[in-house]
C-alpha atoms as a PDB file:
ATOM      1  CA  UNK A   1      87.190 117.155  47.657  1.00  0.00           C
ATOM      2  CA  UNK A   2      87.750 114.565  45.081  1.00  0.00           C
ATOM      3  CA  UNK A   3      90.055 111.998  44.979  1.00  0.00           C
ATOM      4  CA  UNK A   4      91.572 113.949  42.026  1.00  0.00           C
ATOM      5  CA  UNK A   5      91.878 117.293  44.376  1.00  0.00           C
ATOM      6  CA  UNK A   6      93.547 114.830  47.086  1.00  0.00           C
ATOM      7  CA  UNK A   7      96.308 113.629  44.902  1.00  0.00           C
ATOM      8  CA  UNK A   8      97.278 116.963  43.589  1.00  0.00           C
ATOM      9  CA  UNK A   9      97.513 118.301  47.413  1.00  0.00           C
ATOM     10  CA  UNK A  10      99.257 115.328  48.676  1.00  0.00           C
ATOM     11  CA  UNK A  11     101.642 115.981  45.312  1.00  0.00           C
ATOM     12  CA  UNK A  12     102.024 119.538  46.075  1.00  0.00           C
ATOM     13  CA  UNK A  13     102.404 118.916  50.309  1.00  0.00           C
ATOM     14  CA  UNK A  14     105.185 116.602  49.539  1.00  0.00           C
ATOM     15  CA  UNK A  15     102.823 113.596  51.075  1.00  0.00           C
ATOM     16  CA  UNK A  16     102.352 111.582  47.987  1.00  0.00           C
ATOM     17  CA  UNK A  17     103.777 108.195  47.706  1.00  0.00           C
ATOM     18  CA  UNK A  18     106.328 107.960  45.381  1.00  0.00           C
ATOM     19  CA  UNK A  19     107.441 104.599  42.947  1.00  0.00           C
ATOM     20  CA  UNK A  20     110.705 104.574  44.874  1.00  0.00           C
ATOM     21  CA  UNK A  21     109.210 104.768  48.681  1.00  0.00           C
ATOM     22  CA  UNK A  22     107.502 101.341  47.488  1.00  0.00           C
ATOM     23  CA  UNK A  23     110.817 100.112  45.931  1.00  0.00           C
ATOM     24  CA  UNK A  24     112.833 101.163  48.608  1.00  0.00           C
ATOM     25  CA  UNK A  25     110.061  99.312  51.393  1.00  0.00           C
ATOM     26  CA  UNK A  26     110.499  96.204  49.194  1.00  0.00           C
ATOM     27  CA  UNK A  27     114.027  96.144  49.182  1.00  0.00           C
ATOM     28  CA  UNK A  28     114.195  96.026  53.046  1.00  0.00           C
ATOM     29  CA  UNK A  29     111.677  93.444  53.348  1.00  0.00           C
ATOM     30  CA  UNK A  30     114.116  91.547  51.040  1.00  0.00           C
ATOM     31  CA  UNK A  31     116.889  91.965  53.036  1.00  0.00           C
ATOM     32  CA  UNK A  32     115.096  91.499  56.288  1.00  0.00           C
ATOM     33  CA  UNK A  33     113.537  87.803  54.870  1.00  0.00           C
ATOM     34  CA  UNK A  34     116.970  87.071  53.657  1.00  0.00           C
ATOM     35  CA  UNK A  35     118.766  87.579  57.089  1.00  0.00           C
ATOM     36  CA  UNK A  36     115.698  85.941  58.989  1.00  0.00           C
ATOM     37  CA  UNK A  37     116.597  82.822  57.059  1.00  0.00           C
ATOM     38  CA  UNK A  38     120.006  83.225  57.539  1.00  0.00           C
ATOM     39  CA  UNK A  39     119.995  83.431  61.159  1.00  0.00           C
ATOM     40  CA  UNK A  40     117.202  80.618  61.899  1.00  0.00           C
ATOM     41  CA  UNK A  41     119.288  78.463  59.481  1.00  0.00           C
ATOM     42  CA  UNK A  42     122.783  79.048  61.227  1.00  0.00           C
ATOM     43  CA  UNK A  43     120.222  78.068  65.153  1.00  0.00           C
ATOM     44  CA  UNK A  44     119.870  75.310  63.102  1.00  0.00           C
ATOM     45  CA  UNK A  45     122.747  73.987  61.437  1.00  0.00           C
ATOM     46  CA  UNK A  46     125.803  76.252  62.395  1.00  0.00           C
ATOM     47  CA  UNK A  47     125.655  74.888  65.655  1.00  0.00           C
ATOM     48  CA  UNK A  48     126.697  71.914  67.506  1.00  0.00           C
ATOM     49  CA  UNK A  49     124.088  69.970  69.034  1.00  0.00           C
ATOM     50  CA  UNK A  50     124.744  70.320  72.551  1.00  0.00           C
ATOM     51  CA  UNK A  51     125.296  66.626  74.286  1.00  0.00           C
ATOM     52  CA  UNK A  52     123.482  65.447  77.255  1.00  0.00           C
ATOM     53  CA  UNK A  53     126.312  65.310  79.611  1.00  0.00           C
ATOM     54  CA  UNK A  54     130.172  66.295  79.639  1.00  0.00           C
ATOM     55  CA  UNK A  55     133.247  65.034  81.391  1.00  0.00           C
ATOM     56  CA  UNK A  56     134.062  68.147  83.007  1.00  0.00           C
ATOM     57  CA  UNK A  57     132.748  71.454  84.506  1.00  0.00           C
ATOM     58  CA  UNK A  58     134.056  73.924  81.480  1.00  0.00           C
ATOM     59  CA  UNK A  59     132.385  71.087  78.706  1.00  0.00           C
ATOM     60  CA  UNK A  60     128.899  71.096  80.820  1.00  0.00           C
ATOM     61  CA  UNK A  61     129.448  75.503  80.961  1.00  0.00           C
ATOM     62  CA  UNK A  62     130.198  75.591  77.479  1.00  0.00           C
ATOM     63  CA  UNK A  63     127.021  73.220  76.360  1.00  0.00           C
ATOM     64  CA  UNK A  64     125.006  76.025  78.107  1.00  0.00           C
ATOM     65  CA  UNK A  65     126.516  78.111  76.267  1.00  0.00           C
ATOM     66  CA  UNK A  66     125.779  76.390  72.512  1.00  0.00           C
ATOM     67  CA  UNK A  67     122.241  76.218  73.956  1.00  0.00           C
ATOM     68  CA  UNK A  68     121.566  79.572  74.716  1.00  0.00           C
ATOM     69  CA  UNK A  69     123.429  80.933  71.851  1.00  0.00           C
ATOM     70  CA  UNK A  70     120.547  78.615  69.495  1.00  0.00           C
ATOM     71  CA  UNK A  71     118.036  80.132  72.020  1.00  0.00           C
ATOM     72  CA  UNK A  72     118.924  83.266  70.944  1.00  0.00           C
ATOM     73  CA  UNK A  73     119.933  83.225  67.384  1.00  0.00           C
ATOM     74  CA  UNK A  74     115.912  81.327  67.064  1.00  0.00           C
ATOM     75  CA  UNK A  75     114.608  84.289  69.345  1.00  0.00           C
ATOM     76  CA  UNK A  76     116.607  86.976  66.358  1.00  0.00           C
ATOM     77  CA  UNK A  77     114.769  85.032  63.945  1.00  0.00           C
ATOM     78  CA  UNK A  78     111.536  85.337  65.098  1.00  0.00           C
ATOM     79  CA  UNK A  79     112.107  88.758  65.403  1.00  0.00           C
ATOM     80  CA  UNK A  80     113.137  89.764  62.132  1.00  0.00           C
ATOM     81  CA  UNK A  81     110.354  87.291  61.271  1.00  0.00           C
ATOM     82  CA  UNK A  82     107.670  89.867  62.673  1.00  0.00           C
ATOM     83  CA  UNK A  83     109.857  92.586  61.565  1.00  0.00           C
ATOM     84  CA  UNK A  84     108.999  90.956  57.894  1.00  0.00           C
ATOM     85  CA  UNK A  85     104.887  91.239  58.441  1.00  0.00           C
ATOM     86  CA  UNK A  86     104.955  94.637  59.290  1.00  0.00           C
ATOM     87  CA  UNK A  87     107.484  95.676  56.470  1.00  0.00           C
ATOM     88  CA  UNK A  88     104.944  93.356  54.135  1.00  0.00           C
ATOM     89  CA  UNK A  89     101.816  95.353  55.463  1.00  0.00           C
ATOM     90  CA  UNK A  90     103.834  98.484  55.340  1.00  0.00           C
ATOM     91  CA  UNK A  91     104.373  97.747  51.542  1.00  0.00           C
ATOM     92  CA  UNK A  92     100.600  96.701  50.930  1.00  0.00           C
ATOM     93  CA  UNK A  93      99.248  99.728  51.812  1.00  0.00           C
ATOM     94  CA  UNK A  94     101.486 101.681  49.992  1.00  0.00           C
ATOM     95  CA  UNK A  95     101.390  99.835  46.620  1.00  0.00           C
ATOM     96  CA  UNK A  96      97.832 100.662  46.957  1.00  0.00           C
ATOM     97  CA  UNK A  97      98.309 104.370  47.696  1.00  0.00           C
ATOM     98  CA  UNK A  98     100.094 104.681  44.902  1.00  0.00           C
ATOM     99  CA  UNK A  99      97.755 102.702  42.793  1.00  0.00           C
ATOM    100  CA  UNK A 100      94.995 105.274  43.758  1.00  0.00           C
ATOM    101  CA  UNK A 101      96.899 108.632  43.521  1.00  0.00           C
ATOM    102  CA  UNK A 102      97.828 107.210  39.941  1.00  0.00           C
ATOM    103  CA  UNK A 103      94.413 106.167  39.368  1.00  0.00           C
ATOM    104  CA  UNK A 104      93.390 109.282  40.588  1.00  0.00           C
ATOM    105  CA  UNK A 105      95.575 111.798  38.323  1.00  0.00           C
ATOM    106  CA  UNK A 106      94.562 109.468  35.360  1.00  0.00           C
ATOM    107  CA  UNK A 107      91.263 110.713  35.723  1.00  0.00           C
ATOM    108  CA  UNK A 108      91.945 114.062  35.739  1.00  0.00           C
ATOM    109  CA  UNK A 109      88.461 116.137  35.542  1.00  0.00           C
ATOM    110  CA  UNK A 110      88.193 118.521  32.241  1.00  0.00           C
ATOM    111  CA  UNK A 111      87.216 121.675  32.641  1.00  0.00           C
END
């Protein structure tokens, strides 16, 4: 089957990608960087530093609790972080799908 052949069947099975599947991917990585920043900057700057001792039992509780809050906010970040790559690869091999099934009905065979 050529390459021409596959594009029409993956046109006609509804398995073609499409201009907007890529936009769409794109879009969500977007929004996915943008809150992965947003996040790892609040660990960062959004919080108190925690201090290395307190007065009393609730200040020494509620250091813990700034810590593992940053802990956690860093961990989200990572996360969506990964979460990033794979939407990035996701959107690689689709931009080139779609490169090739356009290539592909460009060079439509005369008969």
């Amino acid at each position: 089957m050529s390459s021409y052949d596959e594009a029409v069947l993956a046109l006609i099975t509804g398995t073609a990608v499409t201009s907007e599947q890529v936009d769409e991917v794109r879009r969500h990585r977007d929004a996915v960087t943008a809150l992965a920043e947003e996040v790892g900057a609040g660990a960062r700057t959004r919080l108190p530093e925690a201090p290395v001792s307190w007065c009393s039992e609730a200040g020494t509780a509620y250091a813990e609790v700034l810590v593992g809050v940053a802990e956690a906010l860093t961990s989200i970040s990572a996360t969506l972080t990964t979460a990033e790559l794979g939407l990035s690869s996701c959107l690689e091999v689709l931009q080139a799908r779609l490169d090739e099934q356009e290539a592909a009905l460009a060079s439509r065979p005369v008969s």
